[in-house]
Protein backbone atom coordinates (compact mmCIF):
# COMPACT_ATOMS: atom_id res chain seq x y z
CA UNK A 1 -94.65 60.35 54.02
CA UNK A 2 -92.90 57.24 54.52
CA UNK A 3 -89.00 56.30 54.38
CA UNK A 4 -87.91 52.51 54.82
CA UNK A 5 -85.68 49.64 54.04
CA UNK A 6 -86.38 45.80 53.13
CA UNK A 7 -84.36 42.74 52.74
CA UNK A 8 -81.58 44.73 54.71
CA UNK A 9 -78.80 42.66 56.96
CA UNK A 10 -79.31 45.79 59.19
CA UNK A 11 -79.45 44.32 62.74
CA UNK A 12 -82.30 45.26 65.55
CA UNK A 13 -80.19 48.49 66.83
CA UNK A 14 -80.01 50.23 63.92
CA UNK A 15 -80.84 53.95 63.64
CA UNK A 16 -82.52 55.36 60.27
CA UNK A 17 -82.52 59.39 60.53
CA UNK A 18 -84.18 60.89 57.79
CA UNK A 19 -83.44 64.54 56.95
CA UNK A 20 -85.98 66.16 53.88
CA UNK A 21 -85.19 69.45 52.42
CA UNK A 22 -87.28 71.65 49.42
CA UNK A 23 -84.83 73.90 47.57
CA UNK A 24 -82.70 73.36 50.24
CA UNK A 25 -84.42 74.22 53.51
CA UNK A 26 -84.75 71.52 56.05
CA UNK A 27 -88.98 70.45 55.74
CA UNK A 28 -89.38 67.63 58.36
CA UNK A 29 -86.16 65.18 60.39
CA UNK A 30 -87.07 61.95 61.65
CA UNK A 31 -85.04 59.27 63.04
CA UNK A 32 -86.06 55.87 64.17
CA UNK A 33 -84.80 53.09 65.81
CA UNK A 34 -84.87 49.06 65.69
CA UNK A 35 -84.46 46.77 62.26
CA UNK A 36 -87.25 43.36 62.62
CA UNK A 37 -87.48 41.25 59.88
CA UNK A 38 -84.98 42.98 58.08
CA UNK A 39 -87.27 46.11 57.77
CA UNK A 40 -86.73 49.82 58.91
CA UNK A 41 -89.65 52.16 58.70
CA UNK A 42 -89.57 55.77 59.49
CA UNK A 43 -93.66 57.26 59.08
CA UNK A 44 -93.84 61.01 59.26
CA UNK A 45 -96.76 62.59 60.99
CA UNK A 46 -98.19 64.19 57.75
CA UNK A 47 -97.33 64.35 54.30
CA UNK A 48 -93.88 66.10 53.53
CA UNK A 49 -92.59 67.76 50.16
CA UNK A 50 -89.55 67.69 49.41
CA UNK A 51 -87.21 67.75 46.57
CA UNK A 52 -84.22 65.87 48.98
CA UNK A 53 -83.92 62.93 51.10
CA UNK A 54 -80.75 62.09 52.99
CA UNK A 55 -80.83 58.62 54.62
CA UNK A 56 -78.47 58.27 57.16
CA UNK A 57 -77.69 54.72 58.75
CA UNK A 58 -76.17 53.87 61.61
CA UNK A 59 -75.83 50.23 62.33
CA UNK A 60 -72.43 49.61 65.16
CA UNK A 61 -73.80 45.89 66.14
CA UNK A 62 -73.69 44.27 62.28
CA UNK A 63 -71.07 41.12 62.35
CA UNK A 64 -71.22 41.00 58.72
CA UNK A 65 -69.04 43.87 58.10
CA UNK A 66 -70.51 45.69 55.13
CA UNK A 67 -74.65 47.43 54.48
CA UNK A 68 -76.74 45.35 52.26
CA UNK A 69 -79.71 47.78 51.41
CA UNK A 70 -81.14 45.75 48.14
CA UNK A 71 -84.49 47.86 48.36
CA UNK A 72 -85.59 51.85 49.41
CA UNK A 73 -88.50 53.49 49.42
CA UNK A 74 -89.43 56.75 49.73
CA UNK A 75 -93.01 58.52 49.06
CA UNK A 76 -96.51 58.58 49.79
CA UNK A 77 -98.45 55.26 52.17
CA UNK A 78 -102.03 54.66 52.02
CA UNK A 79 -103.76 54.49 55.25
CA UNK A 80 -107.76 53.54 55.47
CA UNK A 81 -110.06 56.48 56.16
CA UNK A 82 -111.16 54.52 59.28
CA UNK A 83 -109.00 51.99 61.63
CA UNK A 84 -109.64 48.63 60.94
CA UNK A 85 -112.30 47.33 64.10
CA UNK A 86 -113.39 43.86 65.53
CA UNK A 87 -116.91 45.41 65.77
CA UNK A 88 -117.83 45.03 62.28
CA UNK A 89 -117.60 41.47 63.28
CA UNK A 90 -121.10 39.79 63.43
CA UNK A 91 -121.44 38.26 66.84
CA UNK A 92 -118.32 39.42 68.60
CA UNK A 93 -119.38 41.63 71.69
CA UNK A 94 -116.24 42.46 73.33
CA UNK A 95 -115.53 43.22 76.99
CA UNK A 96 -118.22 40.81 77.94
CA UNK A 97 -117.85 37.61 80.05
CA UNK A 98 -119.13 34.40 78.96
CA UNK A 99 -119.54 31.83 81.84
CA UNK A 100 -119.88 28.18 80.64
CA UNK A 101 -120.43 24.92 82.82
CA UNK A 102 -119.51 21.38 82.25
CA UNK A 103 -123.35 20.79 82.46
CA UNK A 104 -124.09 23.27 79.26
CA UNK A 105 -125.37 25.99 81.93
């Protein structure tokens, strides 16, 4: 379900497309676009089998003239059940006001 890079000297315009195949029919293409902290996620939508991955990189703004791609990853994420909330947080009301004087009032 989830394709990336780490530790990469990829720079923040670089494309990862992501083509998966199973027994050589195309199952899901992604492509994504922007390299922070030397990371490069692409997250399908649901889970995908598939018995081939093709990365393909395309990176025209790296100075450093090579690809340094020390670590890949390809395979299944763990998400929580539920999204994380601030409302399980005892005493936080959000989208109140709270008005507060010099005086205390």
């Amino acid at each position: 379900r989830v394709f990336s890079l780490h530790r990469t000297n990829l720079m923040p315009s670089a494309v990862l497309a992501v083509s998966a195949s199973l027994a050589g029919a195309p199952v899901w293409q992604g492509q994504v676009r922007g390299c922070a902290n030397g990371q490069i996620l692409c997250v399908a939508p649901a889970v995908v089998q598939a018995d081939t991955v093709t990365l393909t990189l395309t990176d025209t703004d790296n100075t450093d003239g090579f690809l340094s791609i020390p670590q890949a990853y390809a395979g299944p994420i763990w998400q929580p059940v539920r999204n994380y909330s601030t409302e399980s947080s005892v005493g936080r009301t959000l989208g109140s006001d709270s008005v507060t004087t010099l005086s205390g009032g």
